[in-house]
C-alpha atoms as a PDB file:
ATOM      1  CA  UNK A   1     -16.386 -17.802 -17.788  1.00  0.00           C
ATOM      2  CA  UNK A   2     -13.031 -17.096 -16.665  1.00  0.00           C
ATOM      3  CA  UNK A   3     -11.874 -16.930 -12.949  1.00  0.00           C
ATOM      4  CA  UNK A   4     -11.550 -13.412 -11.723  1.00  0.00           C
ATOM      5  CA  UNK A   5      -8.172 -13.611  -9.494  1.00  0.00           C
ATOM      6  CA  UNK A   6      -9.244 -11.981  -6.643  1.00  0.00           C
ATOM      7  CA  UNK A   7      -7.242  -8.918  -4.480  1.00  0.00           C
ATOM      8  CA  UNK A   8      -5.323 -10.593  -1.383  1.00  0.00           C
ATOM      9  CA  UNK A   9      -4.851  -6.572  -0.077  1.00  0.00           C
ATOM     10  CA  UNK A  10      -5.846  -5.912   2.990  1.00  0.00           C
ATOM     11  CA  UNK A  11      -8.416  -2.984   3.594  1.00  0.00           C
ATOM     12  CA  UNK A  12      -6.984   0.536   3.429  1.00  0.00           C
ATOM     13  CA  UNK A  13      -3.757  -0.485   1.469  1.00  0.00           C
ATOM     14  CA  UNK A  14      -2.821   0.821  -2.233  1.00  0.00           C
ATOM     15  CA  UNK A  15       0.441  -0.880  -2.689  1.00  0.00           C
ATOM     16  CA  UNK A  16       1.399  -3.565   0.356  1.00  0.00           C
ATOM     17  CA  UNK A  17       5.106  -2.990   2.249  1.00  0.00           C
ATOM     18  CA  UNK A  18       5.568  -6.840   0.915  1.00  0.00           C
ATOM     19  CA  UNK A  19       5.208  -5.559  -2.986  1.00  0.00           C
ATOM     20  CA  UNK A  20       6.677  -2.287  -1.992  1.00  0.00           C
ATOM     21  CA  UNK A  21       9.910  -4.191  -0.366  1.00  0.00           C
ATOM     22  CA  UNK A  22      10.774  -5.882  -4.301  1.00  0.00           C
ATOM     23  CA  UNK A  23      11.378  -2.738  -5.916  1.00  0.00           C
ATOM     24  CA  UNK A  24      13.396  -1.141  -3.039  1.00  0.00           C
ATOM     25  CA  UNK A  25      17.510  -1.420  -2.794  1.00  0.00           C
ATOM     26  CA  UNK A  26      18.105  -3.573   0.535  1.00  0.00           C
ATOM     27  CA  UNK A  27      17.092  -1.329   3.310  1.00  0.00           C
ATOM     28  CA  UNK A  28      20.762  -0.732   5.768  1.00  0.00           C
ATOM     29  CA  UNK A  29      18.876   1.024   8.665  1.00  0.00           C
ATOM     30  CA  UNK A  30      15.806   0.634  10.296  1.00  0.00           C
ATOM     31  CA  UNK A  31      13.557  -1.658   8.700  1.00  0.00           C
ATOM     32  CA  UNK A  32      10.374  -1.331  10.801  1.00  0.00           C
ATOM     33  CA  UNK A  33      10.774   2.692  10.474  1.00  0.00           C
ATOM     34  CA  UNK A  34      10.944   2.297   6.844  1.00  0.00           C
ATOM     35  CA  UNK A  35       7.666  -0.109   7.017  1.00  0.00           C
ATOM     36  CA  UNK A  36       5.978   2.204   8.820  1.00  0.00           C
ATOM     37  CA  UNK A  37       6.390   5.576   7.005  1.00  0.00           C
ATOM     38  CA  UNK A  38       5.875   3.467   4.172  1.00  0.00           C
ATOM     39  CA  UNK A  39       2.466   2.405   5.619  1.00  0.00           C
ATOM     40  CA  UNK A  40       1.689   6.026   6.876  1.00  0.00           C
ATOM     41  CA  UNK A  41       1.893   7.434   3.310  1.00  0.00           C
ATOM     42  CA  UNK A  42       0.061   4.224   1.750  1.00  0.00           C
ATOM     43  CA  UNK A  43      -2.801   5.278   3.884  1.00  0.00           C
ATOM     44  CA  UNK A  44      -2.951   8.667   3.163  1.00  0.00           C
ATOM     45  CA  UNK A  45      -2.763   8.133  -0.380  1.00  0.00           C
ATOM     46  CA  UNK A  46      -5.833   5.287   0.025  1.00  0.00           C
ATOM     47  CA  UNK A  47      -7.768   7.504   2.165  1.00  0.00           C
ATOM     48  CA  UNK A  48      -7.132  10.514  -0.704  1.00  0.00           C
ATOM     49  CA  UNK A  49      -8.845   8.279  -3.147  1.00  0.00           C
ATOM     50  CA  UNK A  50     -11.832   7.886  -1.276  1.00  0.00           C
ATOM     51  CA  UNK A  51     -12.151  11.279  -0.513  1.00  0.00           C
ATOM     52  CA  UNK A  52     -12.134  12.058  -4.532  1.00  0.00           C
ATOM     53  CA  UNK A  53     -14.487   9.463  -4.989  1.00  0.00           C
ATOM     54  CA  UNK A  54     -17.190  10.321  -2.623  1.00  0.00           C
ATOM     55  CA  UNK A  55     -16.800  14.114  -2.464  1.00  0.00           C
ATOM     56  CA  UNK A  56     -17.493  14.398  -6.058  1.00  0.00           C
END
């Protein structure tokens, strides 16, 4: 039986800043801000999900 690789993501995240941060252009402003919108949105897509799932 083959080794599942298991999910390092943290609870309530979709796509981590850390994955995120590889497919963006270097960031010139404020890094943090960007991180944390970034976050914001993450969550409200994750949260989304689970209101699809368990709602219907």
């Amino acid at each position: 039986m083959a080794e599942q690789e298991q999910s390092k993501r943290a609870p309530g995240v979709c796509i981590p800043w850390e994955e995120k941060l590889k497919e963006l252009p270097p960031i010139k402003g404020d890094s943090e801000l960007v991180k944390r919108v970034w976050e914001d949105v993450d969550g409200l897509g994750y949260v989304y999900i689970w209101h699809c799932l368990v709602s219907f």
